[in-house]
PDB file of N, CA and C in Angstrom:
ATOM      1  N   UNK A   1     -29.453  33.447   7.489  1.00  0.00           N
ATOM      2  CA  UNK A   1     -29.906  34.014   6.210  1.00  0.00           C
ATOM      3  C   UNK A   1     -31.341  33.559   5.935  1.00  0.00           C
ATOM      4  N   UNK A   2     -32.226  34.132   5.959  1.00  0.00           N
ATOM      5  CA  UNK A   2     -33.682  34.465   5.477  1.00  0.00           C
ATOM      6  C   UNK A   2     -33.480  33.940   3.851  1.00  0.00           C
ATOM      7  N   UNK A   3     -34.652  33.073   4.071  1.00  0.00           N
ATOM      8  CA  UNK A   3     -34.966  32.424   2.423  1.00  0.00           C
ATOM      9  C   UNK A   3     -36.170  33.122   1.983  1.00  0.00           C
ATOM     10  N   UNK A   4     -36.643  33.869   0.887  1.00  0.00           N
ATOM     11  CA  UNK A   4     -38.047  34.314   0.592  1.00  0.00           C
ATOM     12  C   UNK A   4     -38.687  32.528   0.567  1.00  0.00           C
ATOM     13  N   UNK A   5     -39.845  32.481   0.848  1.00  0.00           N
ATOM     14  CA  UNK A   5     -40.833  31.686   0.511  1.00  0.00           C
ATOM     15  C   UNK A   5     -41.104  31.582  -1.242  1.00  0.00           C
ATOM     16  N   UNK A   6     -40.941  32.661  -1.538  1.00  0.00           N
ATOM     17  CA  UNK A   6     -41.681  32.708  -3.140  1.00  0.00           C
ATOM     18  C   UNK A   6     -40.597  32.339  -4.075  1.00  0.00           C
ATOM     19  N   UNK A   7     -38.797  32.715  -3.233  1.00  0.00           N
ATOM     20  CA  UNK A   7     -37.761  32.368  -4.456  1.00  0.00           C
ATOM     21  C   UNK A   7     -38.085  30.659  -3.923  1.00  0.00           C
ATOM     22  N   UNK A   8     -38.121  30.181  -3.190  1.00  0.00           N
ATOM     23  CA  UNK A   8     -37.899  28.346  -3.403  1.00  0.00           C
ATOM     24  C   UNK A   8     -39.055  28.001  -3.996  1.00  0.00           C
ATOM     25  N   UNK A   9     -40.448  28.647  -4.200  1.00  0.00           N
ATOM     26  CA  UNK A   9     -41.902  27.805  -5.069  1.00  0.00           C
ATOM     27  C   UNK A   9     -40.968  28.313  -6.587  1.00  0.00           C
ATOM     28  N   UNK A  10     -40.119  29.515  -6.915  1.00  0.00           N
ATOM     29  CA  UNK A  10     -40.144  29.768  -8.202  1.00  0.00           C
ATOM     30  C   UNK A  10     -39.332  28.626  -8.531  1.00  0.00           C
ATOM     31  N   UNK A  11     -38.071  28.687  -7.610  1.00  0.00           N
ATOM     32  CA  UNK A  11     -37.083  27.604  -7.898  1.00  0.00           C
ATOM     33  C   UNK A  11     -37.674  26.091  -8.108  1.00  0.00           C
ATOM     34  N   UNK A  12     -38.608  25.997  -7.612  1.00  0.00           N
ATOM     35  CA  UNK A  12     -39.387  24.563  -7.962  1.00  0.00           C
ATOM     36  C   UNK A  12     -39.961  24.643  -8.948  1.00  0.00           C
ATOM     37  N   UNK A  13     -40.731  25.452  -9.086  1.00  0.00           N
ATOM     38  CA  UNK A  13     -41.826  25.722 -10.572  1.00  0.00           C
ATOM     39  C   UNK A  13     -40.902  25.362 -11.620  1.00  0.00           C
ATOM     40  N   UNK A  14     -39.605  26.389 -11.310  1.00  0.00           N
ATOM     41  CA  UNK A  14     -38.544  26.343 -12.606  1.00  0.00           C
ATOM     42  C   UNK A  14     -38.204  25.298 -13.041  1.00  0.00           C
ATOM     43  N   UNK A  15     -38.252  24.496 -11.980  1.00  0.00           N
ATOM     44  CA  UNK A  15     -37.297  22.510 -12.296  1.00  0.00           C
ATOM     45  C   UNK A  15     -38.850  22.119 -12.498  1.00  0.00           C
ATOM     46  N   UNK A  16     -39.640  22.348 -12.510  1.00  0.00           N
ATOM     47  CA  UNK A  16     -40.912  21.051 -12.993  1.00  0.00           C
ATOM     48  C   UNK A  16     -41.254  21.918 -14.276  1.00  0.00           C
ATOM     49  N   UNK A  17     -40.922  22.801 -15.019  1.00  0.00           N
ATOM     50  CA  UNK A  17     -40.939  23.460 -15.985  1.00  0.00           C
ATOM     51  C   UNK A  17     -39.731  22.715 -16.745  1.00  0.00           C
ATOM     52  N   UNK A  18     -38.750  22.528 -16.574  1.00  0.00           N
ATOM     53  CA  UNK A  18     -37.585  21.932 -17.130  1.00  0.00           C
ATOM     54  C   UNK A  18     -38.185  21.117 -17.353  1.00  0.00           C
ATOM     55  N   UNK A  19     -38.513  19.673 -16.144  1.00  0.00           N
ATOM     56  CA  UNK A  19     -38.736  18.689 -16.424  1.00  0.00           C
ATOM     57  C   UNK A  19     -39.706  18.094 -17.793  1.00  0.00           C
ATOM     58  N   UNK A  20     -40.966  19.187 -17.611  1.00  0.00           N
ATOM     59  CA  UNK A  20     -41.598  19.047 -18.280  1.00  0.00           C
ATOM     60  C   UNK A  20     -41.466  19.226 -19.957  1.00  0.00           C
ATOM     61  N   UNK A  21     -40.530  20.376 -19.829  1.00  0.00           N
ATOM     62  CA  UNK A  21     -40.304  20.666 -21.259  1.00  0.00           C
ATOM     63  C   UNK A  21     -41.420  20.475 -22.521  1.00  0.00           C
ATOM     64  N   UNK A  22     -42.121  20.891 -21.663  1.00  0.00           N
ATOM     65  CA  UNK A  22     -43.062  21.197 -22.900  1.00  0.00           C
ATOM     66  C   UNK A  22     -43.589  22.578 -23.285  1.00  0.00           C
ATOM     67  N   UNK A  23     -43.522  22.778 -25.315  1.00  0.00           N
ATOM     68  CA  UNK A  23     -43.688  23.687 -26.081  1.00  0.00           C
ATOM     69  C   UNK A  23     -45.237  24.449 -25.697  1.00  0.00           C
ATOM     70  N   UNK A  24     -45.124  25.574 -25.000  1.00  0.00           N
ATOM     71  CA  UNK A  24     -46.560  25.734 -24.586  1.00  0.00           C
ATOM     72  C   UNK A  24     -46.977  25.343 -23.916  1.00  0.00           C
ATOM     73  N   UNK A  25     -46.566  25.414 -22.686  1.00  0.00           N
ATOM     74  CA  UNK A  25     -47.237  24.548 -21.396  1.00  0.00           C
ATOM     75  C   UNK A  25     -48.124  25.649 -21.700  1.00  0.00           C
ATOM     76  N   UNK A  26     -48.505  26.611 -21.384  1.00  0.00           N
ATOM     77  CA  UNK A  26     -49.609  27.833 -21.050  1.00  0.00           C
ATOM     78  C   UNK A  26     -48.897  28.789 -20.114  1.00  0.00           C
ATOM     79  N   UNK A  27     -48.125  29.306 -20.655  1.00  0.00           N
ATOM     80  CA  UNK A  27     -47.220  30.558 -19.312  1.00  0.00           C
ATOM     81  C   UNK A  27     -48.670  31.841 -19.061  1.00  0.00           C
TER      82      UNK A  27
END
């Protein structure tokens, strides 16, 4: 099974977005 490249950076982005939890990072 083929992984996109771009779903595992989103899947990361997503958890350092969690982590960060901050109001307004700048999307």
């Amino acid at each position: 099974m083929h992984i996109p490249v771009g779903l595992v950076v989103g899947k990361k982005q997503d958890k350092y977005r969690r982590k960060l939890k901050e109001p307004g990072s700048g999307a």
